[in-house]
Protein backbone atom coordinates (compact mmCIF):
# COMPACT_ATOMS: atom_id res chain seq x y z
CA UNK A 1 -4.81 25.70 -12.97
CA UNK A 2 -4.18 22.05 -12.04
CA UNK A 3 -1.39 21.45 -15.15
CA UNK A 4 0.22 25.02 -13.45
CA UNK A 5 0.01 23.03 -9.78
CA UNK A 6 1.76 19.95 -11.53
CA UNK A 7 4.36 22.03 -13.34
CA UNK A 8 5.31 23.83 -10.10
CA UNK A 9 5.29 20.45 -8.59
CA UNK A 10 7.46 18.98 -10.75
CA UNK A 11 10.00 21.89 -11.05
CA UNK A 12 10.06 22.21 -7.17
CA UNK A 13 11.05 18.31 -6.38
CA UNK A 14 13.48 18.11 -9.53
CA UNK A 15 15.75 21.39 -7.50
CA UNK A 16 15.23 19.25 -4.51
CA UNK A 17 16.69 16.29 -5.88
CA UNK A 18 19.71 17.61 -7.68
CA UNK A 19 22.11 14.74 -6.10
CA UNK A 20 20.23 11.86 -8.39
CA UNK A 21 20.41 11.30 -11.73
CA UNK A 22 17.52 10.87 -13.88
CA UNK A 23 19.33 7.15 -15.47
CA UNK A 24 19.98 6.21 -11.46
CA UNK A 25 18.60 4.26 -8.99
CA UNK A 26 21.13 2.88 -7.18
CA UNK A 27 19.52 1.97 -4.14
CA UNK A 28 15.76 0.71 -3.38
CA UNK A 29 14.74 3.73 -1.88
CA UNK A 30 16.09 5.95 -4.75
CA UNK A 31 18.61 7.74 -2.20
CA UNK A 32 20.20 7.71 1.40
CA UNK A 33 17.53 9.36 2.73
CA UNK A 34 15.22 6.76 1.44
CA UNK A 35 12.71 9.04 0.49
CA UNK A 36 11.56 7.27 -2.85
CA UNK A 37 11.48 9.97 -5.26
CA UNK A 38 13.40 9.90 -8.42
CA UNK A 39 13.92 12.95 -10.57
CA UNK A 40 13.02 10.41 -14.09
CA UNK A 41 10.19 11.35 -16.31
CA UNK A 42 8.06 8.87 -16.97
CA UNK A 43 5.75 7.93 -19.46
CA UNK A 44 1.79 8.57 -19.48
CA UNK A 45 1.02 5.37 -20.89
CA UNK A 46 4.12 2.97 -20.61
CA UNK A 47 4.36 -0.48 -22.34
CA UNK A 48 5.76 -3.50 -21.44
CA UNK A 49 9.55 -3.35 -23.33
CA UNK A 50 10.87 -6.85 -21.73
CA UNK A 51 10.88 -9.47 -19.19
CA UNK A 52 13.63 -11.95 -17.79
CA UNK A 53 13.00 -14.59 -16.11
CA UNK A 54 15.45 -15.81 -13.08
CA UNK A 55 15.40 -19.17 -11.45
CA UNK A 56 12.78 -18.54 -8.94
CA UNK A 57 10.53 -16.16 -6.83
CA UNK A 58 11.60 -12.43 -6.56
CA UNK A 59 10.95 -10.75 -3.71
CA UNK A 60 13.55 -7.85 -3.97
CA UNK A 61 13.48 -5.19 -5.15
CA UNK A 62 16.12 -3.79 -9.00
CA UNK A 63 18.75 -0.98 -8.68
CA UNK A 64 19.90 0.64 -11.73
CA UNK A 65 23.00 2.44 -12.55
CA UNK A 66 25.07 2.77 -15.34
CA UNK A 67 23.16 1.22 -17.77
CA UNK A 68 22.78 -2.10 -15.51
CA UNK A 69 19.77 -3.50 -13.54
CA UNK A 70 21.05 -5.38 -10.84
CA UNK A 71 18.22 -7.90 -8.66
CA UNK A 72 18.23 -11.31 -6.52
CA UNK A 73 16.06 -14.06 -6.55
CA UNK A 74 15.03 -16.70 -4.50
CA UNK A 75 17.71 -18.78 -6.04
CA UNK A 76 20.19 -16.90 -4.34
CA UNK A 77 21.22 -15.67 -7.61
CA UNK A 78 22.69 -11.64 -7.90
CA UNK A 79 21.26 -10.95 -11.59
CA UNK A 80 22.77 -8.02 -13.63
CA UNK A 81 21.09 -7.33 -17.19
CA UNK A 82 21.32 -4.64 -19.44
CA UNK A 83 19.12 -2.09 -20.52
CA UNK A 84 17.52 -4.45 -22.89
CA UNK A 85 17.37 -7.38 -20.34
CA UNK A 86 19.49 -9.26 -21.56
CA UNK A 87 22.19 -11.16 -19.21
CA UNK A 88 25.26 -9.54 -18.47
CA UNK A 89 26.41 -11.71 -15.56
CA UNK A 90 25.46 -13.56 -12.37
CA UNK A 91 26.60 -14.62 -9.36
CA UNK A 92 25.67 -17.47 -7.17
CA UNK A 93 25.65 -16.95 -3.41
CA UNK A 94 24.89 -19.93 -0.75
CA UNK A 95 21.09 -19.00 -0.29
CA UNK A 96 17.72 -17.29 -1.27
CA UNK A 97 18.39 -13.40 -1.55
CA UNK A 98 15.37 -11.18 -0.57
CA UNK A 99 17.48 -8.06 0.37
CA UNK A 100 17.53 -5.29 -2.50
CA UNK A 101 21.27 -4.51 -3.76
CA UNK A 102 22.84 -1.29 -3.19
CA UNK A 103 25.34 -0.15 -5.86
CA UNK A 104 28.19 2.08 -4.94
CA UNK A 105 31.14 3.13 -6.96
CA UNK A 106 30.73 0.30 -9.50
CA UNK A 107 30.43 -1.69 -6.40
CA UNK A 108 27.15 -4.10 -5.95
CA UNK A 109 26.30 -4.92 -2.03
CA UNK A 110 23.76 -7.50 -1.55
CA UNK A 111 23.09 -9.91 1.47
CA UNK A 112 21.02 -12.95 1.50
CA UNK A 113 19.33 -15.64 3.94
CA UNK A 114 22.13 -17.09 5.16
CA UNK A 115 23.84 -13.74 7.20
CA UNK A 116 26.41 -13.57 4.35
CA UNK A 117 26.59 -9.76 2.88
CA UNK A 118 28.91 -9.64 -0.68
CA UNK A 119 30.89 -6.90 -2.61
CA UNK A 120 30.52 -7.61 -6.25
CA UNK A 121 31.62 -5.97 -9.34
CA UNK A 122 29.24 -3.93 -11.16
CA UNK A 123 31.39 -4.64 -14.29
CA UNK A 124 31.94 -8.50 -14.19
CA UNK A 125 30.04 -10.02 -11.02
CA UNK A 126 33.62 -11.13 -9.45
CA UNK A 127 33.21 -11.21 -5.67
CA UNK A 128 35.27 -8.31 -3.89
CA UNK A 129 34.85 -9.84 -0.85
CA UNK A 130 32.07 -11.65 1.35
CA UNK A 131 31.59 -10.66 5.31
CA UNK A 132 29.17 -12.80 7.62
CA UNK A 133 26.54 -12.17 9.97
CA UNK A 134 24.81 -14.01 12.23
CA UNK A 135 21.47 -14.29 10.84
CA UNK A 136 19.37 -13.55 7.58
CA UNK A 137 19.77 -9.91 5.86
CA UNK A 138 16.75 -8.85 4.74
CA UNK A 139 16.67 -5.13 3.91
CA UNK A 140 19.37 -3.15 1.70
CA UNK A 141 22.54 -1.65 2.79
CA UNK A 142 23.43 2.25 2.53
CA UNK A 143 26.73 4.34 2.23
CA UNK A 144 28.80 7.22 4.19
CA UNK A 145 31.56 8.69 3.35
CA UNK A 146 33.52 10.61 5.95
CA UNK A 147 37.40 11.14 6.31
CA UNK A 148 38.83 9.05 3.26
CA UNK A 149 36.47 5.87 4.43
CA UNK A 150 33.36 4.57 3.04
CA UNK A 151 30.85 3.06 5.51
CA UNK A 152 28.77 0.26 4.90
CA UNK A 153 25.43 -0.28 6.85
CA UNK A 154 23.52 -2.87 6.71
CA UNK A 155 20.77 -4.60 9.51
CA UNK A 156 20.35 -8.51 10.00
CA UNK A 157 18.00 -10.59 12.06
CA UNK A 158 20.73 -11.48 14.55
CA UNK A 159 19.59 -7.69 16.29
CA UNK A 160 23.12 -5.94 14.91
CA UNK A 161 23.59 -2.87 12.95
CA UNK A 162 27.11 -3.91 11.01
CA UNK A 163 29.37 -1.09 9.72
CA UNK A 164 31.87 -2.66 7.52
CA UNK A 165 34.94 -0.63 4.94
CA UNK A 166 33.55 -0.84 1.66
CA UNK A 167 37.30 -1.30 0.16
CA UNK A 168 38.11 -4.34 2.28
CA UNK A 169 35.33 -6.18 3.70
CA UNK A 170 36.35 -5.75 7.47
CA UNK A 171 33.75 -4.97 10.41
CA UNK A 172 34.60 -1.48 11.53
CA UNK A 173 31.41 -1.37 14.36
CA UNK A 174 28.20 -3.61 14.99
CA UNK A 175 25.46 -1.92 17.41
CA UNK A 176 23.40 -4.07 18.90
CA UNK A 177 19.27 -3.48 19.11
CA UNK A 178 16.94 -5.11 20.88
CA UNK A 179 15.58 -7.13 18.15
CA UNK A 180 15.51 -7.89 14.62
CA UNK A 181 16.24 -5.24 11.56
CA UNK A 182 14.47 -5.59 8.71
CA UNK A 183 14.47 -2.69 6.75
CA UNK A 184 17.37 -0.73 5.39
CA UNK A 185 19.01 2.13 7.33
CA UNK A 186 18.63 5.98 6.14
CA UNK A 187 21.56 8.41 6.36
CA UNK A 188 22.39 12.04 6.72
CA UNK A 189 24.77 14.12 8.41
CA UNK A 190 26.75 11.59 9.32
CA UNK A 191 23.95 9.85 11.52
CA UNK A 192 21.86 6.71 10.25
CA UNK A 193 18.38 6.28 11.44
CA UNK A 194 16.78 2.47 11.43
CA UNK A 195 13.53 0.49 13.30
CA UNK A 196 12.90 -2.79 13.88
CA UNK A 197 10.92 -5.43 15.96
CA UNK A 198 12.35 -3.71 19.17
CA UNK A 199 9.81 -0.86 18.03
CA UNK A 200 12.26 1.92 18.48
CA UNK A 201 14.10 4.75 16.18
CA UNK A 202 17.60 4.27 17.03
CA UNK A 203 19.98 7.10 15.54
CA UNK A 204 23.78 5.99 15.31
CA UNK A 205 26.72 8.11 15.01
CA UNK A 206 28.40 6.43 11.93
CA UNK A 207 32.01 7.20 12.77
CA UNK A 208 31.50 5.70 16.01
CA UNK A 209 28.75 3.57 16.23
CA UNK A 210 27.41 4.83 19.25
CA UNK A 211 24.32 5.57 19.97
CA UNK A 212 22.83 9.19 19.53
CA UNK A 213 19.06 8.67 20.02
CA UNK A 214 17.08 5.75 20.93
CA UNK A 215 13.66 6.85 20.32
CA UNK A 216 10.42 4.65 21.18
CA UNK A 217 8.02 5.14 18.40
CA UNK A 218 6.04 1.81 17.69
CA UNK A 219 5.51 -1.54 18.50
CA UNK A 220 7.13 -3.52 15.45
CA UNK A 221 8.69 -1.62 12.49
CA UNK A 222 9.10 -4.01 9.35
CA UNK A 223 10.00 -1.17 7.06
CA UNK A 224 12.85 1.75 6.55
CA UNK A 225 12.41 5.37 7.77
CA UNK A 226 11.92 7.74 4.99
CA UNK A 227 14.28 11.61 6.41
CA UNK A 228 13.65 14.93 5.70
CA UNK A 229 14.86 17.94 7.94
CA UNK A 230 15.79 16.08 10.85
CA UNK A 231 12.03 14.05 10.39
CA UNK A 232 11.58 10.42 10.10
CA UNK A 233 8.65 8.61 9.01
CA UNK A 234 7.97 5.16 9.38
CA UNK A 235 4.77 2.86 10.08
CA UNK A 236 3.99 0.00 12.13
CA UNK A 237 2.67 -3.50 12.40
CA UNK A 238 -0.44 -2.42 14.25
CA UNK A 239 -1.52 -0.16 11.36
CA UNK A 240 -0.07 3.13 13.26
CA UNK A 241 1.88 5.70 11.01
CA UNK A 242 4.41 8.34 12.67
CA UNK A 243 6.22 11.41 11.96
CA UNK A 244 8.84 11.53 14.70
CA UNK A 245 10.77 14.45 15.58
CA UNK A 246 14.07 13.63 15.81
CA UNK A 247 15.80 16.37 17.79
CA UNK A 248 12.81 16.25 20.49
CA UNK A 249 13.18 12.92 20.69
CA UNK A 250 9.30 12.04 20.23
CA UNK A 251 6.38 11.51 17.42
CA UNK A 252 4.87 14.69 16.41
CA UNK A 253 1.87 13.00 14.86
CA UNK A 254 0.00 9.45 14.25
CA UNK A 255 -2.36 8.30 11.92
CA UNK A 256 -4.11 4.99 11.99
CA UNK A 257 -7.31 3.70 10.40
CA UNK A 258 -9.27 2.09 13.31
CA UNK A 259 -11.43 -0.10 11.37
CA UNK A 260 -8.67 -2.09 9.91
CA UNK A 261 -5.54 -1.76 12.10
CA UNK A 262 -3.56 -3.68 9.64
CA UNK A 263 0.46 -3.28 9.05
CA UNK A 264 2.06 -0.82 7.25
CA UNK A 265 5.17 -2.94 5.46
CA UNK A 266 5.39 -0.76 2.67
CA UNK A 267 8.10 2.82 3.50
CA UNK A 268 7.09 5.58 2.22
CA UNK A 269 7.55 8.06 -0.01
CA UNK A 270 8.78 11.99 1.06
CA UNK A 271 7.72 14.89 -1.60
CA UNK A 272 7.60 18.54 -1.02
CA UNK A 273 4.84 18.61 2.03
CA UNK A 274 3.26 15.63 0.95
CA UNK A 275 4.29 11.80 1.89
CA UNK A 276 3.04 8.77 0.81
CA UNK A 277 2.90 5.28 2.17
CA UNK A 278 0.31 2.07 1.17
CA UNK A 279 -0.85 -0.66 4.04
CA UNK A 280 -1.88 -4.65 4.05
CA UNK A 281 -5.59 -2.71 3.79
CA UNK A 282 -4.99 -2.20 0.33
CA UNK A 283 -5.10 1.45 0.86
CA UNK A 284 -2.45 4.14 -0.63
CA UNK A 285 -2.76 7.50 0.94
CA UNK A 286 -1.07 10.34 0.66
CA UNK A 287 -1.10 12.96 4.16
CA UNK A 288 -0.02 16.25 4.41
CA UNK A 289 3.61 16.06 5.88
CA UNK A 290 3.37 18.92 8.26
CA UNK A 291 0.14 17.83 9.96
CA UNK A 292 -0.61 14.14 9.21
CA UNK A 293 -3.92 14.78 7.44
CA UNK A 294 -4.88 12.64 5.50
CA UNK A 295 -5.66 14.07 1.93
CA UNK A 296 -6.48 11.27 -0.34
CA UNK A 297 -6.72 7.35 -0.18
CA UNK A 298 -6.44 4.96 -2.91
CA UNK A 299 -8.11 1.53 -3.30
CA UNK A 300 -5.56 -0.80 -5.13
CA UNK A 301 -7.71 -4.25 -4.70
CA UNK A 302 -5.45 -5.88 -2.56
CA UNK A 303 -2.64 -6.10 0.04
CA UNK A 304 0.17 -3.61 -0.84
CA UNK A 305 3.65 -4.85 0.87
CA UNK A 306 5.70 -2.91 -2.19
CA UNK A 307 6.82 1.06 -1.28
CA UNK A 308 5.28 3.56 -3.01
CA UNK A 309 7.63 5.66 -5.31
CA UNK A 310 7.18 9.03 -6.77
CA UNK A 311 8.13 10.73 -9.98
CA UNK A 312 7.12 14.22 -11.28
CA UNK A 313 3.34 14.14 -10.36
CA UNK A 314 2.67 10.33 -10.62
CA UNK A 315 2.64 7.63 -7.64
CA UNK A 316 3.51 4.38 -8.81
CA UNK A 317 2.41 1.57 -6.27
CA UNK A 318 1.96 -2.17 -6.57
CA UNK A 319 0.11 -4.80 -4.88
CA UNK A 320 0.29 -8.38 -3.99
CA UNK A 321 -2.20 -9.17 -6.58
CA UNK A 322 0.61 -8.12 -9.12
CA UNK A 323 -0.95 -4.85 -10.45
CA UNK A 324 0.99 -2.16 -11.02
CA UNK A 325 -0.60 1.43 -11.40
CA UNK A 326 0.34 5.18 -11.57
CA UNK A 327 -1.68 7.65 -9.51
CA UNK A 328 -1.81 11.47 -9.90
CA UNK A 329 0.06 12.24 -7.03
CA UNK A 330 -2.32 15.85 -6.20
CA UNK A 331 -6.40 13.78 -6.01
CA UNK A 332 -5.60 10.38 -6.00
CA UNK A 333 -7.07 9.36 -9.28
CA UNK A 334 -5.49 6.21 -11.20
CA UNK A 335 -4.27 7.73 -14.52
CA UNK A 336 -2.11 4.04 -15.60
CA UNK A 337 -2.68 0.04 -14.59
CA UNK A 338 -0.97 -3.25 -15.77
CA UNK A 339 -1.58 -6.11 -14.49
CA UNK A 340 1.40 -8.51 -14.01
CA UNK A 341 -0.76 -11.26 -12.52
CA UNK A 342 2.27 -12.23 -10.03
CA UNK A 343 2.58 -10.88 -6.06
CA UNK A 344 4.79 -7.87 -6.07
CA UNK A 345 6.32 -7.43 -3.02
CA UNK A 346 8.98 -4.92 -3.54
CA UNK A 347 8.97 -1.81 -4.97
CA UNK A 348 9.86 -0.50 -8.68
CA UNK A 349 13.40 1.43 -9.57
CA UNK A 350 12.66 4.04 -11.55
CA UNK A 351 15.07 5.39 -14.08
CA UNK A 352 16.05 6.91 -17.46
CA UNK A 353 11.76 7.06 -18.05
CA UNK A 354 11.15 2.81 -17.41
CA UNK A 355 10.16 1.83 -14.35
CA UNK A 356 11.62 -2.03 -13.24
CA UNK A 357 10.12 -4.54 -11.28
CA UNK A 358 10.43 -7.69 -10.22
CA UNK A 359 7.47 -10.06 -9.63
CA UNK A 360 7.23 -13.34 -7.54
CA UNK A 361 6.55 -15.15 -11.11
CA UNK A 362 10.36 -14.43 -11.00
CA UNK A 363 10.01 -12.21 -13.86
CA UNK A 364 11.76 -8.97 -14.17
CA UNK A 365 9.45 -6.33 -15.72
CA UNK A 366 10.38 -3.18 -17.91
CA UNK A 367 7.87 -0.58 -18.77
CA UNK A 368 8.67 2.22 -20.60
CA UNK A 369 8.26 3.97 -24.37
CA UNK A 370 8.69 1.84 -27.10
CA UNK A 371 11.77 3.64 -29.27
């Protein structure tokens, strides 16, 4: 009965996920709804196929696509490698990069610590063009398309929202929040969704950049809003979780565990009527979507900053103590650990069956089957 659950499970979410392609994770959220899920198959029992080592620390987070594995490091170094890890090309930018890269129409988009936000070339790392903010860009950017233009979102500590033309580098709207953005911003239907430290869910036509919603939800939001079906869910720095109902303008449901009351940093995870999120607790858990009950909770052994991400029926979630595991995504139960032995701090891409990580040894990991 349970391998007929986890078939149906598995056949459900790949139909629901027909837009991404099993060898593609272009973004660090998987898609521009930032729900985490990737339609890959992964191993049971993965090994370790390769590392590469950058110049320092990495606390972003790879993108894949098209056979490349694009992450920054500490260095302020954009790394792209191939499928084997070796070095394709890099590209020095003026200061540490802990934002994850988006990649876009052979396009990488990547900001760093110093405000500055770059279009690079999947193929050869040659700078498109660079456009400045006013403070450090921490989270990734995200895409729209609408009327022959491609918008690019992306949030920065000085409190803006900046849309700029993917072609040409030039600011086509900023909207300004009350605070700083730290996470990336989701899209659909033409509207993106972001938090922040101002504690709201502000909803932004992208055309326009003007405001649609302004939601208050939380206190401090350090993450990205995971959408589904005019949904968002997001968690806070007091150790509250939401669903917010974004046409009625106000949280449907809240979970928090009073005994701890620590942050939620990690964004979670959307599948089928299940979502999935991990807190500085240690805790995963997985709640029922529709009601915010909590159904299972999973001890990693220590403080989990890194997004959960979902394939098929496995969770795979990492902690600051560097282990990486896989958890069955229906009871809970750990089915797959490594232990790295480094703080990971962002989460895995997963794609074509390896999952990619990067570690604040300033490794990049690759698990996968051995051909």
């Amino acid at each position: 009965m349970i391998k007929l659950i986890n078939t149906i499970t598995i056949i459900f979410f790949t139909v629901s996920l027909t837009a991404q392609s099993t060898d593609s994770w272009p973004i660090f959220r998987g898609n521009q709804q930032l729900t985490g899920v990737s339609k890959t198959e992964l191993p049971n029992q993965p090994k370790l196929l390769w590392t590469f080592q950058t110049g320092d620390n990495i606390k972003s987070a790879p993108v894949v696509d098209q056979g490349k594995v694009v992450i920054g490091s500490t260095d302020g170094v954009v790394y792209c490698l191939d499928l084997q890890g070796k070095l394709l090309w890099k590209y020095e930018t003026s200061n540490t990069i802990e934002a994850p890269a988006l990649i876009y129409k052979n396009t990488v988009y990547i900001g760093n610590l110093d405000g500055n936000f770059y279009a690079l070339d999947l193929n050869t790392g040659a700078k498109k063009w660079e456009y400045e903010t006013d403070n450090q860009i921490i989270g990734s950017a995200n895409w729209w398309e609408a009327g022959g233009t491609t918008y690019i979102l992306v949030g920065s500590y000085d409190y803006y929202l900046h849309c700029v033309d993917a072609q040409s580098g030039e600011v086509i709207w900023k909207y300004e929040s009350d605070n700083f953005i730290n996470g990336a911003p989701a899209c659909s239907d033409g509207k993106t969704f972001f938090g922040g430290c101002d504690g709201f869910l502000h909803v932004v036509d992208i055309v326009t950049g003007k405001a649609d919603k302004k939601i208050d939800v939380a206190t401090y939001v350090p993450g990205s809003p995971a959408l589904e079906k005019q949904k968002a869910y997001l968690g806070d720095y007091d150790g509250r979780f939401f669903q917010v109902d974004i046409e009625k303008e106000e949280t449907s449901w809240e979970w928090e565990d009073k005994n701890t009351t620590l942050p939620f940093i990690a964004s979670p995870a959307v599948m089928g009527n299940r979502l999935f999120t991990a807190n500085h607790n240690k805790f995963l858990y997985s709640f029922e979507k529709s009601s915010g009950k909590k159904l299972w909770e999973y001890n990693t052994g220590n403080r989990v900053e890194a997004s959960p991400v979902v394939a098929g029926n496995k969770v795979v979630v990492a902690n600051m103590r560097g282990d990486l595991a896989f958890v069955n995504l229906l009871d809970g139960k750990v089915v797959w650990t490594y232990e790295i032995g480094s703080q990971i701090i962002h989460n895995p891409a997963l794609a074509g069956g390896r999952i990619f990580v990067g570690a604040y040894d300033g490794n990049v990991y690759c698990f996968g089957s051995p051909s």
